[in-house]
Protein backbone atom coordinates (compact mmCIF):
# COMPACT_ATOMS: atom_id res chain seq x y z
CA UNK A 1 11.75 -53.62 -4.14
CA UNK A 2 11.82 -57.19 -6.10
CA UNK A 3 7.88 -56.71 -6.84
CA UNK A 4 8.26 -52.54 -8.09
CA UNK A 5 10.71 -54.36 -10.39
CA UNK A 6 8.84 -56.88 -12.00
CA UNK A 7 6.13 -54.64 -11.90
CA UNK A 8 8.06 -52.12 -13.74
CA UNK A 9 9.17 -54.54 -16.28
CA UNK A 10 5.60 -56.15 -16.69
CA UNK A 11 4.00 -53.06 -17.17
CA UNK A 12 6.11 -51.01 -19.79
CA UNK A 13 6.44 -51.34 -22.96
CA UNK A 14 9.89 -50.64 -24.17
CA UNK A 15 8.73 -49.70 -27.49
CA UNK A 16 6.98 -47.18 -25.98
CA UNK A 17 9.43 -45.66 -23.32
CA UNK A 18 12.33 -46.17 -25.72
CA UNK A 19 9.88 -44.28 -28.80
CA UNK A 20 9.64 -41.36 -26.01
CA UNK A 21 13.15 -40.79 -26.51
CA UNK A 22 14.23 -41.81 -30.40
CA UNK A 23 12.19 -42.38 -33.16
CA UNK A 24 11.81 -45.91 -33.58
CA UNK A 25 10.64 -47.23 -36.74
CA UNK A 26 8.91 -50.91 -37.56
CA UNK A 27 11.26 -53.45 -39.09
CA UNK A 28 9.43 -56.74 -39.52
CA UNK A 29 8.80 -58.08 -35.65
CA UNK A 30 11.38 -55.45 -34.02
CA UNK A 31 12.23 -51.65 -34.34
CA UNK A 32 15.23 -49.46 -35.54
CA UNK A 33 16.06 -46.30 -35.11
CA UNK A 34 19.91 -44.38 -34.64
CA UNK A 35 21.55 -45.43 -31.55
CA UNK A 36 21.07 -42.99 -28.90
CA UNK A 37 24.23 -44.01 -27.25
CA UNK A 38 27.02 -42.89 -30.38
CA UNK A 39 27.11 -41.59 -33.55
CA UNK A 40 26.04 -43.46 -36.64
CA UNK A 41 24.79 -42.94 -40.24
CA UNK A 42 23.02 -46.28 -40.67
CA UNK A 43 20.13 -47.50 -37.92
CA UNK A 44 22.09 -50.13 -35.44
CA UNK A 45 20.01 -49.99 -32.82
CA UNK A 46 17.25 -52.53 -32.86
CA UNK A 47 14.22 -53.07 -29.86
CA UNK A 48 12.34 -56.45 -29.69
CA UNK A 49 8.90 -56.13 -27.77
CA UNK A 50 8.34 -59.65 -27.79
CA UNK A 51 11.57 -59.80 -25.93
CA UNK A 52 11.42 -56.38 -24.08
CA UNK A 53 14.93 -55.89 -24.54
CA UNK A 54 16.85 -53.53 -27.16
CA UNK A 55 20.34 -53.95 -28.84
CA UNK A 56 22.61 -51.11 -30.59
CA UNK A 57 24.81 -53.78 -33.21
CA UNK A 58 27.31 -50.86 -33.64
CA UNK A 59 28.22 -49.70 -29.82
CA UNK A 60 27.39 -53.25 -28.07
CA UNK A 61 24.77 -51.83 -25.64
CA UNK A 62 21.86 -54.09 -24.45
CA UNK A 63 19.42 -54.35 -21.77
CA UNK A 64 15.97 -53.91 -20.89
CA UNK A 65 13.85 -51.12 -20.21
CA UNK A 66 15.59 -50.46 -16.73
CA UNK A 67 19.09 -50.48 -18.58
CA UNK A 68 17.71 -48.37 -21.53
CA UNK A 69 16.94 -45.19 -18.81
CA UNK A 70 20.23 -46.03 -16.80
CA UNK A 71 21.98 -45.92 -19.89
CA UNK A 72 20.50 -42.72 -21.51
CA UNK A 73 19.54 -40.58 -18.31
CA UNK A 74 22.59 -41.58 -16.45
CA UNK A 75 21.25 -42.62 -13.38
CA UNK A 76 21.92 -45.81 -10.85
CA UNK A 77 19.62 -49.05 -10.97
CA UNK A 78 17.91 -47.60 -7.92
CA UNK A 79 17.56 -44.04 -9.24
CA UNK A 80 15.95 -45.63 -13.24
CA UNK A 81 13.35 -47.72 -10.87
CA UNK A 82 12.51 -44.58 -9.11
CA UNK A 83 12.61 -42.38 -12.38
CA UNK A 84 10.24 -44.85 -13.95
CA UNK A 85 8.34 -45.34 -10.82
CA UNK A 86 7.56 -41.85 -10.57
CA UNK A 87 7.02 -41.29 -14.44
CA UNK A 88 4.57 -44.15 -15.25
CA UNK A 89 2.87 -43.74 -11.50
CA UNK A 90 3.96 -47.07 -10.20
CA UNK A 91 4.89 -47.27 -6.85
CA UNK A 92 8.25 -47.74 -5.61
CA UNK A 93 9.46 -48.40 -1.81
CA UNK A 94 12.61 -46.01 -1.06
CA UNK A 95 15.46 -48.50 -0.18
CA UNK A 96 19.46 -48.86 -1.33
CA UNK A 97 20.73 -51.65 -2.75
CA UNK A 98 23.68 -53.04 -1.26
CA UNK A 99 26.71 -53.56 -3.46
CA UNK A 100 26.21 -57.33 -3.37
CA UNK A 101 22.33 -56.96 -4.08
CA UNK A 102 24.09 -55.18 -7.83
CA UNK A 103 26.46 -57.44 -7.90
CA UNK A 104 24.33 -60.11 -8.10
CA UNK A 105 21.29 -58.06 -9.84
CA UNK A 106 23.65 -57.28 -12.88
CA UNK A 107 24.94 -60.38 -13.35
CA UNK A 108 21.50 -61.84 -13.81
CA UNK A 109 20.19 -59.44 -15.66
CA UNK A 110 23.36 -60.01 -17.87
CA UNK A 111 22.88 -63.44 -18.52
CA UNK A 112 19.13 -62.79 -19.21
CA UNK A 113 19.85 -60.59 -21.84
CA UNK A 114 22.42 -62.71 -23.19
CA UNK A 115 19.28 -65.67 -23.22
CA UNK A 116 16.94 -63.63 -24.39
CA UNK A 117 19.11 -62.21 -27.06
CA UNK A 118 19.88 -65.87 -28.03
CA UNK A 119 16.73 -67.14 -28.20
């Protein structure tokens, strides 16, 4: 499942999956738009394509593309790799993850977030 990953993440655009559910609008290098995740009057929520990760400043939400359809559909790791497996016709082999495969898979994506965010 390590290469539908990658694959999933190489091949989609956040901008673009993110745009399919709020309207994103161009600030500078990144995008804003209303967080999807609470309630707000002034845009919070920012998505960097050069990063391929997106950030709400008001709620504390972050992640990549896999996070942003976990988050918003409400679905496991597994079932957002599937879900954008089966919307962007990428293939993806049907197998669980383990709790210490998401253990260890959420704590690295953590920290990459936290890098990329950084950087």
């Amino acid at each position: 499942m390590n290469s539908e990953i990658e694959q999933i993440k190489s091949r989609l655009n956040i901008v673009d999956v993110v745009g399919e559910y709020i309207k994103l609008e161009k600030a500078g290098i990144n995008y804003r738009a209303l967080c999807p995740f609470h309630n707000e009057k002034t845009p919070s929520f920012t998505v960097s394509p050069s990063k391929g990760i997106f950030k709400c400043f008001g709620c504390g939400k972050a992640g990549n593309v896999i996070r942003f359809i976990m988050e918003h559909e409400q679905l496991s790791y597994v079932e957002a790799i599937k879900f954008l497996g089966n919307k962007f016709n990428i293939p993806v082999q049907d197998k669980e993850e383990t709790p210490g495969e998401a253990e260890t898979r959420l704590r690295r994506d953590s920290m990459m977030v936290v890098n990329a965010y950084a950087q």
